[in-house]
C-alpha atoms as a PDB file:
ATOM      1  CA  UNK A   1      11.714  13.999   4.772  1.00  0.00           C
ATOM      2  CA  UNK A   2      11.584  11.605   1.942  1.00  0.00           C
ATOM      3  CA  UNK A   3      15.024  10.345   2.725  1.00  0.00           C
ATOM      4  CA  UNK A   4      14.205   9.422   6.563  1.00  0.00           C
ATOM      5  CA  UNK A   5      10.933   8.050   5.496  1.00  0.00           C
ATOM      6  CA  UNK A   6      12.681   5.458   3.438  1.00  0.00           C
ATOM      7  CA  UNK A   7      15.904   5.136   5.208  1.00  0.00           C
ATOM      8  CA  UNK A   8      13.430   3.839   8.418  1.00  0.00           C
ATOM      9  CA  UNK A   9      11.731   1.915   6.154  1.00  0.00           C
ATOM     10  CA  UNK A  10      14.416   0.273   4.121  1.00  0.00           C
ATOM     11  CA  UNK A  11      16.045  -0.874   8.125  1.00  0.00           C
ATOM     12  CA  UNK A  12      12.686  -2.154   9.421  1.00  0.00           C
ATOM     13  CA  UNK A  13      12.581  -4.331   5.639  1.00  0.00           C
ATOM     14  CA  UNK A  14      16.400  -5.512   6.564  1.00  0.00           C
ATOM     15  CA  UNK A  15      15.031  -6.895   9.805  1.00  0.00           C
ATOM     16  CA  UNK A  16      12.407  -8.855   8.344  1.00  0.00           C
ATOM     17  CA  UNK A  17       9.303  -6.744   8.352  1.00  0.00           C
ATOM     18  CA  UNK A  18       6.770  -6.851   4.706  1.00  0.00           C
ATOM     19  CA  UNK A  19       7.381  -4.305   2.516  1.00  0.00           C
ATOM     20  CA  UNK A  20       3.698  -2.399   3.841  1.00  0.00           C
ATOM     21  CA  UNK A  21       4.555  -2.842   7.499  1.00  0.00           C
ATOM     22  CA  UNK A  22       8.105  -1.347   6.803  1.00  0.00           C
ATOM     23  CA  UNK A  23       6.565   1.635   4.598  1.00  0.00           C
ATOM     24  CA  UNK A  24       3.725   2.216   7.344  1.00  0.00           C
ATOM     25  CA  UNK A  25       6.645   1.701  10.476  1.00  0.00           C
ATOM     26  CA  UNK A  26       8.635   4.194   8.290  1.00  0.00           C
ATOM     27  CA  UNK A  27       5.767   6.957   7.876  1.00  0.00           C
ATOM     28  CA  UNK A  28       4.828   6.226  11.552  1.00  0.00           C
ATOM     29  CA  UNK A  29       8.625   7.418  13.119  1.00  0.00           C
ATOM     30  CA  UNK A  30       8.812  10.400  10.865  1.00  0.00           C
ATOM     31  CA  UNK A  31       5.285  12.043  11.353  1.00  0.00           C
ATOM     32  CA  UNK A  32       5.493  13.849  14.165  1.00  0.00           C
ATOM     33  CA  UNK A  33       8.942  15.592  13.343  1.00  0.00           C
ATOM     34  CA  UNK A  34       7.710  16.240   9.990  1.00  0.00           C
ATOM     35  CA  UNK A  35       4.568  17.470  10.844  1.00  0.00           C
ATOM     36  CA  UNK A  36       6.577  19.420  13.454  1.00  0.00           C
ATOM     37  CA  UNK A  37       9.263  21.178  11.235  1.00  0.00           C
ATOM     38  CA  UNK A  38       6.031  22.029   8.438  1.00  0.00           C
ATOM     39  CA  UNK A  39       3.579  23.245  10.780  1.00  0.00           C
ATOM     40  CA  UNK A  40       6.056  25.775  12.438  1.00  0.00           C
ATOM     41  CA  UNK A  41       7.051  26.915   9.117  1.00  0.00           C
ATOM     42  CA  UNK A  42       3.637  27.266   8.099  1.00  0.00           C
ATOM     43  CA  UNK A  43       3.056  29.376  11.539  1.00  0.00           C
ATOM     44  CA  UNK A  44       6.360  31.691  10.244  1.00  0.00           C
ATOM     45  CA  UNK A  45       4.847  32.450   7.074  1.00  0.00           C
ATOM     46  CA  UNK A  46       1.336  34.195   8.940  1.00  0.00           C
ATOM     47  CA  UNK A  47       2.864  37.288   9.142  1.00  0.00           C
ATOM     48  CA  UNK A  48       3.003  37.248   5.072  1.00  0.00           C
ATOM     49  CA  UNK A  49      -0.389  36.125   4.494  1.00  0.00           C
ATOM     50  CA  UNK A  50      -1.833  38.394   6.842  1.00  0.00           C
ATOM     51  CA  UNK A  51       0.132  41.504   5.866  1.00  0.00           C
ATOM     52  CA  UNK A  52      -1.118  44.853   5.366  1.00  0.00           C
ATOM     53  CA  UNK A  53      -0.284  48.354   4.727  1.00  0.00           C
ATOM     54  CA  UNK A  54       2.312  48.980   1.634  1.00  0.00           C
ATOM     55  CA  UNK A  55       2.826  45.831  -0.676  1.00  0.00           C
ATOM     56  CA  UNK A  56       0.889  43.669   1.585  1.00  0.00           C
ATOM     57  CA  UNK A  57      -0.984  42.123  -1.954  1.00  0.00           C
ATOM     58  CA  UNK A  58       2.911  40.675  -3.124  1.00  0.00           C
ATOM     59  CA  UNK A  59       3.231  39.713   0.516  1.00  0.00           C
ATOM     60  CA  UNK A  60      -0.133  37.982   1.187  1.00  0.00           C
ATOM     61  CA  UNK A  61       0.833  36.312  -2.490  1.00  0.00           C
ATOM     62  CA  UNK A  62       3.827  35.201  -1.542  1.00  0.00           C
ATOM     63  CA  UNK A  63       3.009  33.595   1.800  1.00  0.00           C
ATOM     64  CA  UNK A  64      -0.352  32.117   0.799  1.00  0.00           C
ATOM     65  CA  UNK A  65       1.614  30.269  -2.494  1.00  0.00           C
ATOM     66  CA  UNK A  66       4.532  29.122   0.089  1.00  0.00           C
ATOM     67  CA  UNK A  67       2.234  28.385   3.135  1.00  0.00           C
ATOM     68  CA  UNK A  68      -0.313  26.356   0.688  1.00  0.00           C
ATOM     69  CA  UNK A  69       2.254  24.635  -0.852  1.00  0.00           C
ATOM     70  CA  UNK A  70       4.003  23.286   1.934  1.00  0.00           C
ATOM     71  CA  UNK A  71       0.583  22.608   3.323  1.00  0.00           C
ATOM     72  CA  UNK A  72       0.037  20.316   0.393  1.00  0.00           C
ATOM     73  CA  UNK A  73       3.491  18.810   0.234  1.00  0.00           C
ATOM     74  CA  UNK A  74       3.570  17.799   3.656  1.00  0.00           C
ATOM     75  CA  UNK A  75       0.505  16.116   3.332  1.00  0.00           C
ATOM     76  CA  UNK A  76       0.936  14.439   0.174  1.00  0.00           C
ATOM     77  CA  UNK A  77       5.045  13.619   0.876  1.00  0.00           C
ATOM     78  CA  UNK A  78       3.325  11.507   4.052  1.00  0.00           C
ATOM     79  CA  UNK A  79       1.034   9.220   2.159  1.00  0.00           C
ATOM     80  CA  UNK A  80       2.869   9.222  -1.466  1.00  0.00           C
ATOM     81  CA  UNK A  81       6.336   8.371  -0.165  1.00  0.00           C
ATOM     82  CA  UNK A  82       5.270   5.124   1.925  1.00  0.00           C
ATOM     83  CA  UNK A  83       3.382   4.300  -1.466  1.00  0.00           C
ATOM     84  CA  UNK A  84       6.422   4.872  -3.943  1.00  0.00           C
ATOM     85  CA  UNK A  85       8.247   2.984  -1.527  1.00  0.00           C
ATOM     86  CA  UNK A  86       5.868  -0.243  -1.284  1.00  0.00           C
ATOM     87  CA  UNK A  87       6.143  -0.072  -5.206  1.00  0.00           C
ATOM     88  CA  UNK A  88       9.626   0.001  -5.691  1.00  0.00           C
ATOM     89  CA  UNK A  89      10.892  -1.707  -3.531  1.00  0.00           C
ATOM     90  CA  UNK A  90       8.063  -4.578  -4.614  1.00  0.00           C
ATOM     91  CA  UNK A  91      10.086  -4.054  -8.382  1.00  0.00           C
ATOM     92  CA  UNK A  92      13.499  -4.378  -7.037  1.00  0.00           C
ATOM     93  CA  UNK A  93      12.510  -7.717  -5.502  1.00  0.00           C
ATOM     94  CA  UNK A  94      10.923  -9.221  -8.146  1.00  0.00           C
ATOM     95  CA  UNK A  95      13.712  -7.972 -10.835  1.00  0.00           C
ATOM     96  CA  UNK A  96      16.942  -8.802  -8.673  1.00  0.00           C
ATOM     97  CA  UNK A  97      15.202 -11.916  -7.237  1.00  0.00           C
ATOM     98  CA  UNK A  98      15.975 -11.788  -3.324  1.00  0.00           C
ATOM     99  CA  UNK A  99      14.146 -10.123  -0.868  1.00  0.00           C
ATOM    100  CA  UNK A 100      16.382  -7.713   1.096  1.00  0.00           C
ATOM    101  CA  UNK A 101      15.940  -9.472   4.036  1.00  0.00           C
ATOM    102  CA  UNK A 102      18.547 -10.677   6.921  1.00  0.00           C
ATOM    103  CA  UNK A 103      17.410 -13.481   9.005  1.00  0.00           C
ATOM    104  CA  UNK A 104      16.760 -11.622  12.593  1.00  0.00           C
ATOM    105  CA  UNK A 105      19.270 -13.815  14.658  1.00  0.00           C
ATOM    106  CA  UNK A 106      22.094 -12.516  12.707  1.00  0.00           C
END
């Protein structure tokens, strides 16, 4: 997810977009597959935290840590990627001294 999120965003800063718009443009094509693919895995792993019967406590353990966690990744991966992105790509202007920018009629 991390890739796609910056791969859209690095294009949009190649066709002259800032660095925030990109990141946000970026964040903005990727949600709703993201969200998509981590929400249905979320829905697979129900049948693990709601377990019962024999060894339904390592089940219900198992599926809360995994469904939690991607839970949590999925909504921190949305909002900390665009960020890292703004802020490195913000250093790797300022170091290498050109903006990675093509003019838009080329």
């Amino acid at each position: 997810n991390a890739i796609l999120i910056v791969e859209f965003a690095v294009q949009r800063r190649k066709m002259g977009e800032s660095i925030l718009n990109a990141a946000i443009d970026g964040a903005k094509s990727r949600l709703r597959p993201i969200l998509m693919t981590s929400f249905a895995f979320i829905l697979g792993l129900l049948p693990l935290v709601l377990a019962q019967g024999v060894g339904a406590e390592g089940n219900k353990s198992i599926g809360t840590g995994a469904a939690g966690g991607m839970l949590i990744g999925t909504l921190l991966g949305l909002f900390v990627i665009p960020i890292l992105f703004i802020f490195f790509q913000w250093i790797h202007e300022k170091v290498s001294g050109k903006q990675n920018v093509q003019s838009i009629e080329s």
